[in-house]
C-alpha atoms as a PDB file:
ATOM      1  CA  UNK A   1       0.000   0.000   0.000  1.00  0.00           C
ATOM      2  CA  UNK A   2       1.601   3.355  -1.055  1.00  0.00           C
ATOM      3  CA  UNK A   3       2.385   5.743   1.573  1.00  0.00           C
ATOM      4  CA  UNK A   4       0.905   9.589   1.358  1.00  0.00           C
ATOM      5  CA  UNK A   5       4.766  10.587   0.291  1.00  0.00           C
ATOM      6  CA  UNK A   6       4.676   8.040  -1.996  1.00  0.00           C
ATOM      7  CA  UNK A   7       1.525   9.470  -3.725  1.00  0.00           C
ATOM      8  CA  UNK A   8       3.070  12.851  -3.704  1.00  0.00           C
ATOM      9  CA  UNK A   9       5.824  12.004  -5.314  1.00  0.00           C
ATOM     10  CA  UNK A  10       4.700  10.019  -8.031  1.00  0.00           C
ATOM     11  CA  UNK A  11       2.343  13.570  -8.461  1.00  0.00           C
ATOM     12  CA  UNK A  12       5.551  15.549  -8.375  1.00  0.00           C
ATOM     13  CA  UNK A  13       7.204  12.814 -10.539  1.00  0.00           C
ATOM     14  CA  UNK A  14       3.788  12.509 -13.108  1.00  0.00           C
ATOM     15  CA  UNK A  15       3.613  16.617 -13.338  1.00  0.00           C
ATOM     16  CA  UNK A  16       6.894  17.513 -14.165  1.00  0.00           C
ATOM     17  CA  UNK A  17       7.361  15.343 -16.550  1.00  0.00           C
ATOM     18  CA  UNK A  18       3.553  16.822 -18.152  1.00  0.00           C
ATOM     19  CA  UNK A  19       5.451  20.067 -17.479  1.00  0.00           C
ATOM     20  CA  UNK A  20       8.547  19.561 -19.548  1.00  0.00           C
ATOM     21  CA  UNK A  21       5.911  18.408 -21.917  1.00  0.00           C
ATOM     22  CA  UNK A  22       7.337  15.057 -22.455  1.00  0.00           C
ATOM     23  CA  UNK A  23       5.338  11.407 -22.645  1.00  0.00           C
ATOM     24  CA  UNK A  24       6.760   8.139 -20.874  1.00  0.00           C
ATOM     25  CA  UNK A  25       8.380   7.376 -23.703  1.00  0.00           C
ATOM     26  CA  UNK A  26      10.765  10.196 -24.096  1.00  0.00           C
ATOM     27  CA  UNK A  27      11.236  10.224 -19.959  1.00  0.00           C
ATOM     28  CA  UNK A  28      12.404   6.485 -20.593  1.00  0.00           C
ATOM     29  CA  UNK A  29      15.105   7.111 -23.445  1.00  0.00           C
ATOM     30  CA  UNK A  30      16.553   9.898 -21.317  1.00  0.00           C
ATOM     31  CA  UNK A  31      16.623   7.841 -18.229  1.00  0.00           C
ATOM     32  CA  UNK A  32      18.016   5.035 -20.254  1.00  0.00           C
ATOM     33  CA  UNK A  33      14.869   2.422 -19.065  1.00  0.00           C
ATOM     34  CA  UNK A  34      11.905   1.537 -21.053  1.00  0.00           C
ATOM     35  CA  UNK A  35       8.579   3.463 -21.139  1.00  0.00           C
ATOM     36  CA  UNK A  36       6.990   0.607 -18.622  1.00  0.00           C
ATOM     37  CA  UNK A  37       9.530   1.454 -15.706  1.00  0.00           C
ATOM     38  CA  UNK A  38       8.548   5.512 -16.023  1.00  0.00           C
ATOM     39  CA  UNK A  39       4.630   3.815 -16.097  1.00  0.00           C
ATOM     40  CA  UNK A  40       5.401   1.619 -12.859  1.00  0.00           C
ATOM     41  CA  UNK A  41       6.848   4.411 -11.057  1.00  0.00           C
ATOM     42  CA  UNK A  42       4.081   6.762 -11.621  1.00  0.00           C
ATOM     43  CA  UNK A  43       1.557   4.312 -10.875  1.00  0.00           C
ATOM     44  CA  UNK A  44       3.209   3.268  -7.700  1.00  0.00           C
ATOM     45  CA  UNK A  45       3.834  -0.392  -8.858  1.00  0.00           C
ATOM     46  CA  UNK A  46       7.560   0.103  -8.519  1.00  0.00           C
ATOM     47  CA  UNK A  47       9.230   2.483  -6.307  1.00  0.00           C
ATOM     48  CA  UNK A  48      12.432   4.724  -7.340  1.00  0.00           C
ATOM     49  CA  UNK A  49      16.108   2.777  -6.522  1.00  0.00           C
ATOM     50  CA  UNK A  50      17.328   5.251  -3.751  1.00  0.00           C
ATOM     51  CA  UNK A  51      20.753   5.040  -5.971  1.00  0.00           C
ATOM     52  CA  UNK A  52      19.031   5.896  -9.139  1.00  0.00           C
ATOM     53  CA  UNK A  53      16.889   8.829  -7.510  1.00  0.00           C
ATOM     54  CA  UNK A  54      19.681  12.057  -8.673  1.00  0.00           C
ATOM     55  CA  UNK A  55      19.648  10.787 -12.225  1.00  0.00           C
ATOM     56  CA  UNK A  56      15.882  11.052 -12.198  1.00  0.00           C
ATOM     57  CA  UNK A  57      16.008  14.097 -10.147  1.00  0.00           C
ATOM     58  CA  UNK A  58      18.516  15.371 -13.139  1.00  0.00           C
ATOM     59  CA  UNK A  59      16.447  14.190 -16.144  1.00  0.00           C
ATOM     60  CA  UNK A  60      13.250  16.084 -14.823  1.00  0.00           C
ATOM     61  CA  UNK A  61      15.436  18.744 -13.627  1.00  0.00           C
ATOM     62  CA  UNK A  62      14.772  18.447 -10.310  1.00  0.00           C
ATOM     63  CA  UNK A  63      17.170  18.836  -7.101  1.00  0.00           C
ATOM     64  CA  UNK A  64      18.541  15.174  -6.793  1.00  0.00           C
ATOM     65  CA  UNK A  65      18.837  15.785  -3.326  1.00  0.00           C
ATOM     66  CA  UNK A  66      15.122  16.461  -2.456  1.00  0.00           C
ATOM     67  CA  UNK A  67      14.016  13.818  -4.859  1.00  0.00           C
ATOM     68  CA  UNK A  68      16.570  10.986  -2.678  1.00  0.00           C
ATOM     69  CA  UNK A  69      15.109  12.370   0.377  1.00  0.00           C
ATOM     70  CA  UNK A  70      11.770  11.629  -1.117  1.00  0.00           C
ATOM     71  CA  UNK A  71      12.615   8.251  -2.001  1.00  0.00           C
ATOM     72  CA  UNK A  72      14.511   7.776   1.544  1.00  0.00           C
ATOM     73  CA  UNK A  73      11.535   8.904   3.082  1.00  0.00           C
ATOM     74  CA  UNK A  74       8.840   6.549   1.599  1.00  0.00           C
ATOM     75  CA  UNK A  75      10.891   3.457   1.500  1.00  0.00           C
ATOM     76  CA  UNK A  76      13.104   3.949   4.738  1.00  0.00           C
ATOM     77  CA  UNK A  77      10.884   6.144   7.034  1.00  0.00           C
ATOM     78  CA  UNK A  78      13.041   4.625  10.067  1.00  0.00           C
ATOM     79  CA  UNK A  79      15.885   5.286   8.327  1.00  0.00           C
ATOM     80  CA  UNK A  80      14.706   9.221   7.345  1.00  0.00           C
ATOM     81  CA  UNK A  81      13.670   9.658  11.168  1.00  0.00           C
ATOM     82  CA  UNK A  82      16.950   8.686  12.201  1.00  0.00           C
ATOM     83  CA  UNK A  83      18.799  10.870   9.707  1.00  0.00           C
ATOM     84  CA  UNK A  84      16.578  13.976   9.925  1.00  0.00           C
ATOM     85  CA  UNK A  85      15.073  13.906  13.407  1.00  0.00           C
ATOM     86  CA  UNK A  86      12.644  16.341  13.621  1.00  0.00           C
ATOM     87  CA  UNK A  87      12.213  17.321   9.958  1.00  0.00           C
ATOM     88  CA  UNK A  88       8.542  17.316   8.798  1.00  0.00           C
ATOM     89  CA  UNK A  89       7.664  14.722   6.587  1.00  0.00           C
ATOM     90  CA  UNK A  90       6.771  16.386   3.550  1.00  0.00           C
ATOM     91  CA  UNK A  91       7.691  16.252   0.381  1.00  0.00           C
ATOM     92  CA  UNK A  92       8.597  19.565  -1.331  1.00  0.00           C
ATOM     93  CA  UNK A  93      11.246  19.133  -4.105  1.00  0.00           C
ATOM     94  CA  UNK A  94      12.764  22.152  -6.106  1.00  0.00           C
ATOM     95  CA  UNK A  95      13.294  22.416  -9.764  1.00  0.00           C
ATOM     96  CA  UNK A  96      16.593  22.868 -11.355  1.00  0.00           C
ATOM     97  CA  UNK A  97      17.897  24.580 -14.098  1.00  0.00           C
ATOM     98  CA  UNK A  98      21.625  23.351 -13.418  1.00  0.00           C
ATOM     99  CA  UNK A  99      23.032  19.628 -14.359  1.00  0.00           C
ATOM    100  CA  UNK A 100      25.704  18.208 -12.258  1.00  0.00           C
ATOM    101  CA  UNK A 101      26.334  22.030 -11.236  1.00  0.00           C
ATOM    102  CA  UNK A 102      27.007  23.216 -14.311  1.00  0.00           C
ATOM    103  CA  UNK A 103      24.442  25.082 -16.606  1.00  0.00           C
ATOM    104  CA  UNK A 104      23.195  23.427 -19.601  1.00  0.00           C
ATOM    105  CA  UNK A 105      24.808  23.736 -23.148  1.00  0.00           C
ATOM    106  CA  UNK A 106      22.600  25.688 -25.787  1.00  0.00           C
ATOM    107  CA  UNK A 107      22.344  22.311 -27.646  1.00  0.00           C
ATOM    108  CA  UNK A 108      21.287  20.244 -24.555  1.00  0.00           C
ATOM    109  CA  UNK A 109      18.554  22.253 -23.019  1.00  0.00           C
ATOM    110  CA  UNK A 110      17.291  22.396 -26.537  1.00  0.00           C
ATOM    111  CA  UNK A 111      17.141  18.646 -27.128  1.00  0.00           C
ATOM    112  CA  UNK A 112      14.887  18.638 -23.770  1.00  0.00           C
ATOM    113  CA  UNK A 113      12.878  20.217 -25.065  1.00  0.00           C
ATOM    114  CA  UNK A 114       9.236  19.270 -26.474  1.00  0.00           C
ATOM    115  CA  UNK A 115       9.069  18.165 -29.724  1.00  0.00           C
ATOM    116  CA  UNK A 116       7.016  20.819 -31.011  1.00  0.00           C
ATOM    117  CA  UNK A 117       9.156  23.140 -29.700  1.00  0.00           C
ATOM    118  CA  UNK A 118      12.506  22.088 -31.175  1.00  0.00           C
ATOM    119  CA  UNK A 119      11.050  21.507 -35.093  1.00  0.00           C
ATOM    120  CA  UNK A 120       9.596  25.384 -34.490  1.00  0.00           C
ATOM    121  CA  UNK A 121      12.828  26.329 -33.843  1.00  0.00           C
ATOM    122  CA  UNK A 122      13.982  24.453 -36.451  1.00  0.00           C
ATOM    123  CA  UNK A 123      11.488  25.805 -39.022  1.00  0.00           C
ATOM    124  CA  UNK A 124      12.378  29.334 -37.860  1.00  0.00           C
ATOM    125  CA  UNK A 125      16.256  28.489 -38.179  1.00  0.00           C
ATOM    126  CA  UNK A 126      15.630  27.482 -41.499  1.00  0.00           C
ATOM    127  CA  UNK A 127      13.983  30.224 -42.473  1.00  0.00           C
ATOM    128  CA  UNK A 128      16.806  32.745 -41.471  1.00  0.00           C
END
């Protein structure tokens, strides 16, 4: 049975992912995995690896670290007591617009983007 935290971060997971405008599909190439693991994790059938948990943080531009606390706190909430006594359990996760602490490259933060978006800009470079 998934845990409230669980639920809200499959939410988070689910709308920033609708955000960036991208199906499971795309999520799934970029995470290296196949469109049925982005489907299990936002339907709760599968839970995030806690080691795995930055590079899906990254992908979705999220902050790894909120996104492993997250996952820390629905699958180890002993564990997340113990590590942040005191600390409300909620899940709030920031958005990123820095990978690995570096900014993105013209060329990368273009190829995240939609698809619609890139052959526009495409169509418009062309037309220059």
């Amino acid at each position: 049975m998934p845990t409230d935290v669980n639920l809200r971060l499959r939410d988070i997971l689910k709308s920033r992912r609708d955000s960036l405008g991208w199906n499971m599909s795309e999520l799934a190439t970029k995470l290296d995995k196949s469109a049925t693991y982005v489907k299990w994790i936002e339907t709760g059938k599968r839970s995030i690896d806690l080691d795995f948990a930055p590079r899906f943080a990254q992908e979705l531009f999220l902050d790894p670290g909120d996104v492993a606390r997250a996952v820390l706190q629905e699958q180890y909430p002993n564990a997340y007591r113990a590590i942040f006594p005191g600390r409300e359990e909620t899940t709030h996760i920031r958005e990123m617009d820095l990978k690995d602490g570096k900014p993105f490259s013209l060329d990368e933060a273009v190829a995240r983007l939609p698809k619609q978006i890139r052959q526009a800009i495409r169509n418009l470079v062309e037309a220059l």
